[in-house]
PDB file of N, CA and C in Angstrom:
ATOM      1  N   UNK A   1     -18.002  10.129   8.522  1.00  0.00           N
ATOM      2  CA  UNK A   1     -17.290  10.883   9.532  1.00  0.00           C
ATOM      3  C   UNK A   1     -17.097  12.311   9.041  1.00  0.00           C
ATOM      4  N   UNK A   2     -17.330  13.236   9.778  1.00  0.00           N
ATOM      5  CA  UNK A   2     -17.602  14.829   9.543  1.00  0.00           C
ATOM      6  C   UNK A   2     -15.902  15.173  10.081  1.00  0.00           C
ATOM      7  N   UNK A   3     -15.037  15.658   8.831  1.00  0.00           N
ATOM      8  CA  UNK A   3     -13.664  16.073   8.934  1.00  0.00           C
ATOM      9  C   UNK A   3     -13.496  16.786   7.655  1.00  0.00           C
ATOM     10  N   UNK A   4     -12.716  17.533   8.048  1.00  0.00           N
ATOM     11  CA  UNK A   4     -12.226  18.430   6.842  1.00  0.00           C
ATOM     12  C   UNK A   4     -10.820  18.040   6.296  1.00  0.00           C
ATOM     13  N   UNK A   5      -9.935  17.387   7.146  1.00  0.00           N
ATOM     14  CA  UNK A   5      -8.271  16.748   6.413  1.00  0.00           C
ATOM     15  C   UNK A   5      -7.995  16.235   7.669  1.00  0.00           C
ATOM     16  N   UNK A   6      -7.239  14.871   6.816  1.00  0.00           N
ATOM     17  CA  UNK A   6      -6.937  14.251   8.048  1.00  0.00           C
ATOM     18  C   UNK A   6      -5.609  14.958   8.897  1.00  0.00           C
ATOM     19  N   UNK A   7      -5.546  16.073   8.634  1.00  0.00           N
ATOM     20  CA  UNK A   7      -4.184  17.277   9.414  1.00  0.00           C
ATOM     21  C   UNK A   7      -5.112  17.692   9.997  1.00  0.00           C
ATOM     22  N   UNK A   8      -6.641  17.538  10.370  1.00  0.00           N
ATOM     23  CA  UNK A   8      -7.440  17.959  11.530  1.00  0.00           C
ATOM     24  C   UNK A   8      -7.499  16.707  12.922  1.00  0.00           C
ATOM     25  N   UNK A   9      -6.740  15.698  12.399  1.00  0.00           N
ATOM     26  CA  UNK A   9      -7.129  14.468  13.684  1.00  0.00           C
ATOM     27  C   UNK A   9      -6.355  14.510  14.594  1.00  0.00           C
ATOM     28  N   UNK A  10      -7.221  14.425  15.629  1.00  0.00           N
ATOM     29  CA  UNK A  10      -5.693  14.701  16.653  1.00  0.00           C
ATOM     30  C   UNK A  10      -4.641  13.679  16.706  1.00  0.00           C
ATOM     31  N   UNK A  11      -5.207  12.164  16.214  1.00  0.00           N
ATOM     32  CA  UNK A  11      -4.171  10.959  16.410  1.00  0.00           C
ATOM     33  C   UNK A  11      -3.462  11.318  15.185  1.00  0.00           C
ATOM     34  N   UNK A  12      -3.469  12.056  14.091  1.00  0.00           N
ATOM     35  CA  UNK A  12      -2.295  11.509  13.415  1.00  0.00           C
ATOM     36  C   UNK A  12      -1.461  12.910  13.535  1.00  0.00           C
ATOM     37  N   UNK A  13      -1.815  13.925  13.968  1.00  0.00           N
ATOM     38  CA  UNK A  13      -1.170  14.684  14.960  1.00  0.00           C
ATOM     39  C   UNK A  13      -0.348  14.149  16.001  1.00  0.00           C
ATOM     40  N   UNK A  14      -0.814  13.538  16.892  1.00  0.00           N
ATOM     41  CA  UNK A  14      -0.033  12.834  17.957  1.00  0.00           C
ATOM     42  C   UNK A  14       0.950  12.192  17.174  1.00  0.00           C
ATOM     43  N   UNK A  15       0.763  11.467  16.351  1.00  0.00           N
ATOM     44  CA  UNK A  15       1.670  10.230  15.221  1.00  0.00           C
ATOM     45  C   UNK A  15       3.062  10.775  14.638  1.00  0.00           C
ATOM     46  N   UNK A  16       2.336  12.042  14.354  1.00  0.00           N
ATOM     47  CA  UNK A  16       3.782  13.214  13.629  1.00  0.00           C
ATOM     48  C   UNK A  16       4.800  13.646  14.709  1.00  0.00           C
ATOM     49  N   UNK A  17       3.861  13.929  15.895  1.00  0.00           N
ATOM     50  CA  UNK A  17       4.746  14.237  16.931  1.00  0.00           C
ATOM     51  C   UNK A  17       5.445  13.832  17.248  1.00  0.00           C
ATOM     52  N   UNK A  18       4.927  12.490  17.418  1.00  0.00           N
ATOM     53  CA  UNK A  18       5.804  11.490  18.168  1.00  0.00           C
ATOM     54  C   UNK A  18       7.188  10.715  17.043  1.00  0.00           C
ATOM     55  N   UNK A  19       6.727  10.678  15.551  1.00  0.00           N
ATOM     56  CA  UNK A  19       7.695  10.365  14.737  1.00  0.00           C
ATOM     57  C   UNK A  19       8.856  11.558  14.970  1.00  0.00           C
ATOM     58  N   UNK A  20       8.626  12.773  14.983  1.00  0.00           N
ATOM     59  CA  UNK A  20       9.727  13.507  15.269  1.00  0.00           C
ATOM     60  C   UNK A  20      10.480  13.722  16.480  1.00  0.00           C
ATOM     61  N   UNK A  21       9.679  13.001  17.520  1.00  0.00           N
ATOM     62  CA  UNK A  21      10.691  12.672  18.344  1.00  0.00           C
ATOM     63  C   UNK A  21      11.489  11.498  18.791  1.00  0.00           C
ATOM     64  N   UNK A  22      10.975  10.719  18.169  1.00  0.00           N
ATOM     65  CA  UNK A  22      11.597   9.659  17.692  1.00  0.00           C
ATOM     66  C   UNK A  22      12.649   9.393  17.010  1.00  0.00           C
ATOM     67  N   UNK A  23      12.714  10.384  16.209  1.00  0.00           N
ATOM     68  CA  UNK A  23      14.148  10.499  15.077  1.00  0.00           C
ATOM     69  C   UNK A  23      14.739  11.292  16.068  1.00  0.00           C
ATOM     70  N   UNK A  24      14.223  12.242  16.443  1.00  0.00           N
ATOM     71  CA  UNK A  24      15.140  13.392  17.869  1.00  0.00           C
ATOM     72  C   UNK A  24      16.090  11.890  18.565  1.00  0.00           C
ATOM     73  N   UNK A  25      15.246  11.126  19.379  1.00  0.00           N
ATOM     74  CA  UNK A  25      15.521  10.477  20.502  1.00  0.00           C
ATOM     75  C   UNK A  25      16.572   9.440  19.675  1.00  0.00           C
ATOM     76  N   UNK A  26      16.627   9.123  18.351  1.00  0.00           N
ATOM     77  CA  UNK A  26      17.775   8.174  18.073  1.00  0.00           C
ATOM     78  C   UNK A  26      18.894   8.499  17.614  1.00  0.00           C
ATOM     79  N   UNK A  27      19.075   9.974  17.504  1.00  0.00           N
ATOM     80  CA  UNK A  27      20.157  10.505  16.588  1.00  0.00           C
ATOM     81  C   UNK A  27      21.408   9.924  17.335  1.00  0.00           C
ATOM     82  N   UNK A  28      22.421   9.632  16.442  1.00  0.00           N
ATOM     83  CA  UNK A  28      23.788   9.569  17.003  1.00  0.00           C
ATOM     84  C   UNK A  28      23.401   7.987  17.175  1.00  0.00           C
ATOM     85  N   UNK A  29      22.258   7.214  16.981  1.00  0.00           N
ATOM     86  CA  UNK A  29      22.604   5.605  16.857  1.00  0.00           C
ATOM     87  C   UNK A  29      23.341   5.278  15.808  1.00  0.00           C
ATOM     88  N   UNK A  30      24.244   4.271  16.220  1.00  0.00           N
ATOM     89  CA  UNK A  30      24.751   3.611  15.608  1.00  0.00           C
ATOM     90  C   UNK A  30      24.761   2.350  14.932  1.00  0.00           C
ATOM     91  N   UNK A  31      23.532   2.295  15.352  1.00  0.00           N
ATOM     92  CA  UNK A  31      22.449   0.473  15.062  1.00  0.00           C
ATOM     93  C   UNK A  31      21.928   0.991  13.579  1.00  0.00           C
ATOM     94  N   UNK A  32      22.253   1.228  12.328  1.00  0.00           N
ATOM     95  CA  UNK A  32      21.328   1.600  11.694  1.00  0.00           C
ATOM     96  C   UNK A  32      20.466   0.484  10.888  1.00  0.00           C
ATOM     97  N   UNK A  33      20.617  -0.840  11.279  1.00  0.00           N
ATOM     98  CA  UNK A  33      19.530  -1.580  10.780  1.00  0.00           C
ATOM     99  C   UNK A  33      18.049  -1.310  11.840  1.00  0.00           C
ATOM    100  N   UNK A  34      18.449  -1.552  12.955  1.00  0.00           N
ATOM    101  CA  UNK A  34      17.278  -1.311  13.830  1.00  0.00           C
ATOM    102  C   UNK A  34      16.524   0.145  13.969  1.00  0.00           C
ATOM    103  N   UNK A  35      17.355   1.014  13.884  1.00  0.00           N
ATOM    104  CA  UNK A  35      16.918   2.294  13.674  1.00  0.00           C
ATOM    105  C   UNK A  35      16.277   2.598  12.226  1.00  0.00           C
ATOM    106  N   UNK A  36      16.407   1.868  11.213  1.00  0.00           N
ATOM    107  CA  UNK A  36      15.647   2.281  10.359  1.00  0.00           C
ATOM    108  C   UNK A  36      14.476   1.777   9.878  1.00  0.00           C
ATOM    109  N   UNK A  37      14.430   0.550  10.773  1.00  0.00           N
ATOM    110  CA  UNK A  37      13.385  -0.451  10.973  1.00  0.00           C
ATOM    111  C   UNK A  37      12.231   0.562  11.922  1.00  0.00           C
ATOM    112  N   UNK A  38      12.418   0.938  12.986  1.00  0.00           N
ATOM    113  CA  UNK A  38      12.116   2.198  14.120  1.00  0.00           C
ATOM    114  C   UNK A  38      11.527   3.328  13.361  1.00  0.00           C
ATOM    115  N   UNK A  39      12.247   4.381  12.615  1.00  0.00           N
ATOM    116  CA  UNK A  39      11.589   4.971  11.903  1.00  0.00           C
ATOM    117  C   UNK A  39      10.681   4.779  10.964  1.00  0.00           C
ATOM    118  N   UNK A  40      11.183   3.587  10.237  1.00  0.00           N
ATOM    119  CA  UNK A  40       9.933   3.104   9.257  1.00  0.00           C
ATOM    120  C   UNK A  40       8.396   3.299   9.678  1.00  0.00           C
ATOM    121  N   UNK A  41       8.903   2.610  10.722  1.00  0.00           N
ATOM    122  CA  UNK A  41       7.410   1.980  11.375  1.00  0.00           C
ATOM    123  C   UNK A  41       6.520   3.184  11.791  1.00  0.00           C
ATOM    124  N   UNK A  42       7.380   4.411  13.104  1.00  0.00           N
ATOM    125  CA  UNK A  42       7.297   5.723  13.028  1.00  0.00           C
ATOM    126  C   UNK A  42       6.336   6.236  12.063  1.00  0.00           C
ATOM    127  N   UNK A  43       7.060   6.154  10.493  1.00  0.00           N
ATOM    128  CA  UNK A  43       6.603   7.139   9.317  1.00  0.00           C
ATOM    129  C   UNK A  43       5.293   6.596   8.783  1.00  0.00           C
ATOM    130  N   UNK A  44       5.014   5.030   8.996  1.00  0.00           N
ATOM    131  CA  UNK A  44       4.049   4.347   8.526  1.00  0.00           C
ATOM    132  C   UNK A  44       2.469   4.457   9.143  1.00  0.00           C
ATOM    133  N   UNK A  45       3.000   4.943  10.395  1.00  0.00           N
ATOM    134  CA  UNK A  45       1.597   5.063  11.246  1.00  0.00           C
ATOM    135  C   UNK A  45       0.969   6.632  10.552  1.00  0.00           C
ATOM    136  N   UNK A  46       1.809   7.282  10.951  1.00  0.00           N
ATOM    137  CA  UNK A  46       0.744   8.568  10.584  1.00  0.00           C
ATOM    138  C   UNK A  46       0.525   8.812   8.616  1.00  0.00           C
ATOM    139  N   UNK A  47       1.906   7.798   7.997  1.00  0.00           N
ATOM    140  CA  UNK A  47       1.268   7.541   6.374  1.00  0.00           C
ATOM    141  C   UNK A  47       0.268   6.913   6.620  1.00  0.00           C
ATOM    142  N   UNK A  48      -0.080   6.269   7.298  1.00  0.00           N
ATOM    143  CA  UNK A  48      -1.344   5.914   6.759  1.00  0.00           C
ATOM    144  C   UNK A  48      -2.737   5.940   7.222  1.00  0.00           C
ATOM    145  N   UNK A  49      -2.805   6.951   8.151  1.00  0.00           N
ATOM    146  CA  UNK A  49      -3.367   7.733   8.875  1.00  0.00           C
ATOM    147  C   UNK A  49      -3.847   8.677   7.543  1.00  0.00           C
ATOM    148  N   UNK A  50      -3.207   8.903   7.308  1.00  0.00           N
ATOM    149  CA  UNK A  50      -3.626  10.063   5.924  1.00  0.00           C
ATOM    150  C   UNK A  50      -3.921   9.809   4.774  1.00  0.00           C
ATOM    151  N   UNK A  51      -3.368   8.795   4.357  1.00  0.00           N
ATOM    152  CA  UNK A  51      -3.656   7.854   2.901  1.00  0.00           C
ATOM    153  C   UNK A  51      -5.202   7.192   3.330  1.00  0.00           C
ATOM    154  N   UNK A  52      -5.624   6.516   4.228  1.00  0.00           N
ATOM    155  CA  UNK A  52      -6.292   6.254   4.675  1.00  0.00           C
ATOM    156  C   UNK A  52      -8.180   6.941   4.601  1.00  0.00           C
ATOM    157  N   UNK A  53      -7.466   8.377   5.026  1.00  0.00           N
ATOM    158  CA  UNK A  53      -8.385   9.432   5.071  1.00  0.00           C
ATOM    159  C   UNK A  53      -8.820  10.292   3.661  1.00  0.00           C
ATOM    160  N   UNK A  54      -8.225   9.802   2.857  1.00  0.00           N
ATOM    161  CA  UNK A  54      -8.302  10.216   1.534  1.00  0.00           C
ATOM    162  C   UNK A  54      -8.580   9.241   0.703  1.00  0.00           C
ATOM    163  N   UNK A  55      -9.310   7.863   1.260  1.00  0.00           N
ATOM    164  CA  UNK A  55      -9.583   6.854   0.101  1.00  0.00           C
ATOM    165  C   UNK A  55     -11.026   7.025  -0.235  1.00  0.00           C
ATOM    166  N   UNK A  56     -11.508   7.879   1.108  1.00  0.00           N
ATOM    167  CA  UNK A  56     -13.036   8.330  -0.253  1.00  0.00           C
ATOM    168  C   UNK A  56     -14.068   7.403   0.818  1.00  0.00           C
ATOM    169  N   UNK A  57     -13.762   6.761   1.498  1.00  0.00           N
ATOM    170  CA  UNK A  57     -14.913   5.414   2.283  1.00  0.00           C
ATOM    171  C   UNK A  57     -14.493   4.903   3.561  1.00  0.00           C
ATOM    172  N   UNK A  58     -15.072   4.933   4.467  1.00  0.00           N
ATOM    173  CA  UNK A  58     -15.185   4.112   5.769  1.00  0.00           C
ATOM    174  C   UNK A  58     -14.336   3.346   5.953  1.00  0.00           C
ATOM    175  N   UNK A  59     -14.763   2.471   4.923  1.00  0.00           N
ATOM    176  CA  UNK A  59     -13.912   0.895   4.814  1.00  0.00           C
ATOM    177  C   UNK A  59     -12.764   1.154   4.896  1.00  0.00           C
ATOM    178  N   UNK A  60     -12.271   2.011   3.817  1.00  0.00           N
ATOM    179  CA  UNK A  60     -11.049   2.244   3.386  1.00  0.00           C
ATOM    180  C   UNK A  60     -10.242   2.372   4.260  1.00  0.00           C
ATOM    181  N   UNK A  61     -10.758   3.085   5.346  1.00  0.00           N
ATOM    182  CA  UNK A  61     -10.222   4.408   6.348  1.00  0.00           C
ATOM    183  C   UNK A  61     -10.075   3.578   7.514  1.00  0.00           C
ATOM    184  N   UNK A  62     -11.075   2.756   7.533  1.00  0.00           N
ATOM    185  CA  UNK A  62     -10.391   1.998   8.716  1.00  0.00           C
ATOM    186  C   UNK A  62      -9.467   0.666   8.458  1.00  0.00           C
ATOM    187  N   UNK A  63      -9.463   0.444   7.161  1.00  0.00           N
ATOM    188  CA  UNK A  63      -8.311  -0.339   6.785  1.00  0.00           C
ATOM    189  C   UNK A  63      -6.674  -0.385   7.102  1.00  0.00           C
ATOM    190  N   UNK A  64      -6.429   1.271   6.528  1.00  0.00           N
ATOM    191  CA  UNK A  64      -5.431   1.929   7.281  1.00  0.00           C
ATOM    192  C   UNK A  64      -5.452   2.474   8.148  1.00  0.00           C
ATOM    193  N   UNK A  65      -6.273   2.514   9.014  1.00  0.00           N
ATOM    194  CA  UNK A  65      -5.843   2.724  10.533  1.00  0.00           C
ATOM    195  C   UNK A  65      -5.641   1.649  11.055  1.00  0.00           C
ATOM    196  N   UNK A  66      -6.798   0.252  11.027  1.00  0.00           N
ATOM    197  CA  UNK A  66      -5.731  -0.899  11.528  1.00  0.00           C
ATOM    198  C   UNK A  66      -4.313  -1.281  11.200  1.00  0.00           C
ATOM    199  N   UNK A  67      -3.689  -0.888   9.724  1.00  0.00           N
ATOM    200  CA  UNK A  67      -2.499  -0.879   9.577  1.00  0.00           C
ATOM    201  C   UNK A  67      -1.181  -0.104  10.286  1.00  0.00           C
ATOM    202  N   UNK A  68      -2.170   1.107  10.725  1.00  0.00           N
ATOM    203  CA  UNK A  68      -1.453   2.144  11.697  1.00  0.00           C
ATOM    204  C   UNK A  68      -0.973   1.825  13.176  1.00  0.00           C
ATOM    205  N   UNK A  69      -2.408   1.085  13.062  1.00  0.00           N
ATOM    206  CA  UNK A  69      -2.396   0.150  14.549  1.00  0.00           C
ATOM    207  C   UNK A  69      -1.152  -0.680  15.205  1.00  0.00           C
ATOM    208  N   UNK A  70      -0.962  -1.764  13.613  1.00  0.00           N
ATOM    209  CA  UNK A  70      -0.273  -2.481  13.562  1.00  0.00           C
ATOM    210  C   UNK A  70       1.381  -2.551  13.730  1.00  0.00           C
ATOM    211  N   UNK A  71       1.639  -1.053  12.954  1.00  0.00           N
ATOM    212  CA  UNK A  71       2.943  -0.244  12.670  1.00  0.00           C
ATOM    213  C   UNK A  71       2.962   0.194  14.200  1.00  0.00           C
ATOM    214  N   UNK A  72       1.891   1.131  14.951  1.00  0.00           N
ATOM    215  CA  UNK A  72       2.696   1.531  16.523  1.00  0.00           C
ATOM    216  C   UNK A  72       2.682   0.055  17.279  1.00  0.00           C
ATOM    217  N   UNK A  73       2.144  -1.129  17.062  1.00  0.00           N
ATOM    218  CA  UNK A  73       2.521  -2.626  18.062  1.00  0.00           C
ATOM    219  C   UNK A  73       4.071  -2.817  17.204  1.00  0.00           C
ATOM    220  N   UNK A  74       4.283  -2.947  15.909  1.00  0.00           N
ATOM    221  CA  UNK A  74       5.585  -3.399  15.444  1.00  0.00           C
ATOM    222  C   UNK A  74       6.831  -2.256  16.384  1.00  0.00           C
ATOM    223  N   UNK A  75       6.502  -0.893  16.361  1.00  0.00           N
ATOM    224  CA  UNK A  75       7.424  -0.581  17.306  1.00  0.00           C
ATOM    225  C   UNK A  75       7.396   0.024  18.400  1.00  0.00           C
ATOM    226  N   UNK A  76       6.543  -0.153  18.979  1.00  0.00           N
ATOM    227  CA  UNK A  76       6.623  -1.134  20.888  1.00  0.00           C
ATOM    228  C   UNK A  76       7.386  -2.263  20.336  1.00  0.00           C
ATOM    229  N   UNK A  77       7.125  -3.309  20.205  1.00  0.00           N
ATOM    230  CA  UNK A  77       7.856  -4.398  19.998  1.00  0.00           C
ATOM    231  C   UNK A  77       9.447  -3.981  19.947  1.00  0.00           C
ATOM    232  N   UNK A  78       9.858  -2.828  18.645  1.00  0.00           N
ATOM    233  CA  UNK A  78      11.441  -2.617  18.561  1.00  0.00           C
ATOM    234  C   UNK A  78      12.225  -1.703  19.888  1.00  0.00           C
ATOM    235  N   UNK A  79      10.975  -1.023  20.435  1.00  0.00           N
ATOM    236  CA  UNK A  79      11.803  -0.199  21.697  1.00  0.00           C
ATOM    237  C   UNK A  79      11.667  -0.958  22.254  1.00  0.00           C
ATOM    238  N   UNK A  80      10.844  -1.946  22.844  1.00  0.00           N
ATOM    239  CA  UNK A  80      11.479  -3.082  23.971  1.00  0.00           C
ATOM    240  C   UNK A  80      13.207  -3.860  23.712  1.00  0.00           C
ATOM    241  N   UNK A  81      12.480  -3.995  22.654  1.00  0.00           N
ATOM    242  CA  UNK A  81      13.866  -4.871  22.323  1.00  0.00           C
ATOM    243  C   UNK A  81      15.067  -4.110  22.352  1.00  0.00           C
ATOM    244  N   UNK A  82      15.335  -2.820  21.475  1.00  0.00           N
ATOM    245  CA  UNK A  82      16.190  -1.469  22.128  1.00  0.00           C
ATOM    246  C   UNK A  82      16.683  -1.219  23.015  1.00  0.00           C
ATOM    247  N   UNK A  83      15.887  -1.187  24.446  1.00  0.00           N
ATOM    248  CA  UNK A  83      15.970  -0.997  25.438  1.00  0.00           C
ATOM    249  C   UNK A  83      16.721  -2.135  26.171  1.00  0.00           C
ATOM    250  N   UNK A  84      16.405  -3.048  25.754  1.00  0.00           N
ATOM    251  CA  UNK A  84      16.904  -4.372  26.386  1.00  0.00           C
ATOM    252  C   UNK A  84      18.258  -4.641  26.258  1.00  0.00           C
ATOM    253  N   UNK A  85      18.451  -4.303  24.832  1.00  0.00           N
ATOM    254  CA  UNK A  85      19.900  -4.549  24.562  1.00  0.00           C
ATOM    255  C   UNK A  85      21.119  -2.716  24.471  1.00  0.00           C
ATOM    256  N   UNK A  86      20.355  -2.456  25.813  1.00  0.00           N
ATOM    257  CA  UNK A  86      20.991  -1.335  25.849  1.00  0.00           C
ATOM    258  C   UNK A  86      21.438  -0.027  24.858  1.00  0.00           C
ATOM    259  N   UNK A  87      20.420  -0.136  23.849  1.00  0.00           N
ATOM    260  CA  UNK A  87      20.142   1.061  22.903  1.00  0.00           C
ATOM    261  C   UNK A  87      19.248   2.213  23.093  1.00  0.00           C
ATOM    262  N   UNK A  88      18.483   2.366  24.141  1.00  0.00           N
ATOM    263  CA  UNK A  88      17.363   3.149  24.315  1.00  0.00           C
ATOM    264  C   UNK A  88      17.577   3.334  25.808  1.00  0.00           C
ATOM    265  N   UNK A  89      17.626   4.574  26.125  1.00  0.00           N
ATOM    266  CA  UNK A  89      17.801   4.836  27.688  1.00  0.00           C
ATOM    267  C   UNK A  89      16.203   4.447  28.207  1.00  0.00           C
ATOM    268  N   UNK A  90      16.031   4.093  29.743  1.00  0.00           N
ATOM    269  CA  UNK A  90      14.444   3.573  30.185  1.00  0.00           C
ATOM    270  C   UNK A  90      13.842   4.492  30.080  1.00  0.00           C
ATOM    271  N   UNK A  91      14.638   5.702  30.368  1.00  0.00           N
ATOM    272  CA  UNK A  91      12.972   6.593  30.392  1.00  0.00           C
ATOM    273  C   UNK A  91      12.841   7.316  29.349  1.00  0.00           C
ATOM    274  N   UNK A  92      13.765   7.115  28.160  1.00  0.00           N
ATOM    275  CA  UNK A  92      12.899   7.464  26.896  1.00  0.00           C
ATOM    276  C   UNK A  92      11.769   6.184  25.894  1.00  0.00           C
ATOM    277  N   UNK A  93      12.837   5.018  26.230  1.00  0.00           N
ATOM    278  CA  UNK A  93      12.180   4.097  26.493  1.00  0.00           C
ATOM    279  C   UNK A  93      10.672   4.005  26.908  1.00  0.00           C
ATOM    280  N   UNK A  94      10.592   4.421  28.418  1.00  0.00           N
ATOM    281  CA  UNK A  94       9.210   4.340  28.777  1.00  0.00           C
ATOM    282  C   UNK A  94       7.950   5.815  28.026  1.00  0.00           C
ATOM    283  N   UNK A  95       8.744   6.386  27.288  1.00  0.00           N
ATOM    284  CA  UNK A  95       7.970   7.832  27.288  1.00  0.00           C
ATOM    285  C   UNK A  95       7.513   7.441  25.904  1.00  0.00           C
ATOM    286  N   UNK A  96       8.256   6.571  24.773  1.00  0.00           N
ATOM    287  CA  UNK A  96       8.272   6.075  23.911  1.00  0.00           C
ATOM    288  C   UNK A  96       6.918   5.420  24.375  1.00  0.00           C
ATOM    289  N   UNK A  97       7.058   4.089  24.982  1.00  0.00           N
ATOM    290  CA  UNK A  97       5.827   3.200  24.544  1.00  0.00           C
ATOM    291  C   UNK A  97       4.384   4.275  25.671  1.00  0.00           C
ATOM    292  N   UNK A  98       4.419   4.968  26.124  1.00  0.00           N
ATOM    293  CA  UNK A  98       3.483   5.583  27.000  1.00  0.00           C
ATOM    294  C   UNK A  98       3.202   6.387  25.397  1.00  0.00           C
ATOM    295  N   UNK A  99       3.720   7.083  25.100  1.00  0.00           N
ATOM    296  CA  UNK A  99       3.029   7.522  23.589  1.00  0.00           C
ATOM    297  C   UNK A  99       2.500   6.859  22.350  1.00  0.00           C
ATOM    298  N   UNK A 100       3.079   5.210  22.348  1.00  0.00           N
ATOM    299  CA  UNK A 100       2.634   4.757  21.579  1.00  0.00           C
ATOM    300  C   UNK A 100       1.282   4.157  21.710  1.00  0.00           C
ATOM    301  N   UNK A 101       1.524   3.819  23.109  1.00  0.00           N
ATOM    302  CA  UNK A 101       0.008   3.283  24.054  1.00  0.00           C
ATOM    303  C   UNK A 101      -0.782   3.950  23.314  1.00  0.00           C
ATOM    304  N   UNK A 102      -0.682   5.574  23.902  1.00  0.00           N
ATOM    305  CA  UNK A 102      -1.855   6.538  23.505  1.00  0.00           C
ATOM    306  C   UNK A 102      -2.503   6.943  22.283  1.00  0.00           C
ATOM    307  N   UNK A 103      -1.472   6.794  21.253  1.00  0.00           N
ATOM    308  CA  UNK A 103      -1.577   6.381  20.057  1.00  0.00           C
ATOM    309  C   UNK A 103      -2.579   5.500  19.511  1.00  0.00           C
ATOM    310  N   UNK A 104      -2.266   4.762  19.764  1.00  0.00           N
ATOM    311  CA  UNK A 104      -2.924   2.459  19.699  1.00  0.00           C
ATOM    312  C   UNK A 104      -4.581   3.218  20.504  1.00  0.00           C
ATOM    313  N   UNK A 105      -4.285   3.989  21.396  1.00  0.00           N
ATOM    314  CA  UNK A 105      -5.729   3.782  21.963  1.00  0.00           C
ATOM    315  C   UNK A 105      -6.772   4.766  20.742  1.00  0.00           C
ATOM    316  N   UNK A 106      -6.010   5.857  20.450  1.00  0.00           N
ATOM    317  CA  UNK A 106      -6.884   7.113  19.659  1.00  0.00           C
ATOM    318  C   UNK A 106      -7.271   6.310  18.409  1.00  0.00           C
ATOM    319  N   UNK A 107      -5.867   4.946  17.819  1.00  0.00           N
ATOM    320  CA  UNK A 107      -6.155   4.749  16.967  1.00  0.00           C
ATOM    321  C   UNK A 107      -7.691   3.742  16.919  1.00  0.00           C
ATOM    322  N   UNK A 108      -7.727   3.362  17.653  1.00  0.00           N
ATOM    323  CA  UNK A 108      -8.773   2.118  18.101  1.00  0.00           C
ATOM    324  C   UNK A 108     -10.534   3.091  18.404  1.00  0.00           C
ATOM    325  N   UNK A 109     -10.286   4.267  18.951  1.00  0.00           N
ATOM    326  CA  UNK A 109     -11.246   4.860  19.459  1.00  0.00           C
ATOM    327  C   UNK A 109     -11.775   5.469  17.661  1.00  0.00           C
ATOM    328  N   UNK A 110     -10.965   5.382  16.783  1.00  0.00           N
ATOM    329  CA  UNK A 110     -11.696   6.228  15.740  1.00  0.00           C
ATOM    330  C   UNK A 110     -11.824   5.119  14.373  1.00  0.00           C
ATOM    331  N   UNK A 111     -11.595   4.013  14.833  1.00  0.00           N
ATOM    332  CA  UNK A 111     -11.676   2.860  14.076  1.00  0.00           C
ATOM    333  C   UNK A 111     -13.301   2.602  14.300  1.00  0.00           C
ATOM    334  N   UNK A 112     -13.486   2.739  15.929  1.00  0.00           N
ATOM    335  CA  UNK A 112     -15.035   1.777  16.266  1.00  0.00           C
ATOM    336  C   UNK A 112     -15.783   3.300  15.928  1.00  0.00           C
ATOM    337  N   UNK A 113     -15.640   4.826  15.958  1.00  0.00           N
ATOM    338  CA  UNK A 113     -16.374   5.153  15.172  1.00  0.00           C
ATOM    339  C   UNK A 113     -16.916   5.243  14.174  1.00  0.00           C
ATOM    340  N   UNK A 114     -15.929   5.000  13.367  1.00  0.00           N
ATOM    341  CA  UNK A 114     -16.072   4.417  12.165  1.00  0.00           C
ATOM    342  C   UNK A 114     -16.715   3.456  10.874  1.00  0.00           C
ATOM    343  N   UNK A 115     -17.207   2.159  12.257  1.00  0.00           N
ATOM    344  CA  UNK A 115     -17.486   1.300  11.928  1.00  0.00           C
ATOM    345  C   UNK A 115     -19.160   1.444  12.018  1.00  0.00           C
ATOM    346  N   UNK A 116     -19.993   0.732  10.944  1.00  0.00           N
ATOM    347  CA  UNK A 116     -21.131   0.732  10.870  1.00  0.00           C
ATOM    348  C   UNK A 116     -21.762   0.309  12.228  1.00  0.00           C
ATOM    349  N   UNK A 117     -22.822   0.631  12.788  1.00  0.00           N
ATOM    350  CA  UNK A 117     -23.269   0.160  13.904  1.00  0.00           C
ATOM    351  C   UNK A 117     -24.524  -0.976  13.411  1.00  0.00           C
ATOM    352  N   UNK A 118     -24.487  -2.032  14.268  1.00  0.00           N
ATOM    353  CA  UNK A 118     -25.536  -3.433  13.515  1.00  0.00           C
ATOM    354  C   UNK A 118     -26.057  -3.465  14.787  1.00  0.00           C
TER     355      UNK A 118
END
């Protein structure tokens, strides 16, 4: 894959973005087990978006991006649940998983480039 740093991709661009608004959108919670579960997950996608991109190999790279993958489904999973129990207003709520969607998709679109073609 022809890149110069992974601070050139647009998904882990999107990833940063969205982690900082994410911490924006929870300030003043008072849940701090779930909220730090939330950010974790947040910080994990675009870590490893970048760790990923610096292991030197394909393989590597799409290793941690399926892990990235994995981290934006773990929280979809926590803003539903957020939302449900009345911690997350709906329409940050919904703006939340509409970014994570988009996320999950960029992440998926640069995984199958990635991958050897047979």
């Amino acid at each position: 894959m022809a890149y110069h740093s992974f601070e050139n991709l647009e998904v882990w661009q999107s990833a940063c973005r969205f982690t900082v608004n994410l911490y924006r959108g929870l300030e003043g919670w008072r849940d701090f087990g779930l909220k730090d579960q939330m950010t974790r997950a947040a910080v994990s996608i675009a870590s490893n978006i970048a760790e990923g991109a610096e292991r030197g190999s394909d393989a590597e790279f799409v290793r941690f991006l399926h892990i990235s993958k994995g981290s934006a489904a773990e929280l979809r999973t926590q803003v539903y649940i957020a939302t449900r129990i009345g911690l997350l207003e709906e329409s940050l709520s919904q703006q939340f998983i509409e970014d994570l969607k988009q996320i999950s998709i960029k992440l998926h679109a640069l995984i199958k480039s990635l991958k050897p073609k047979t």
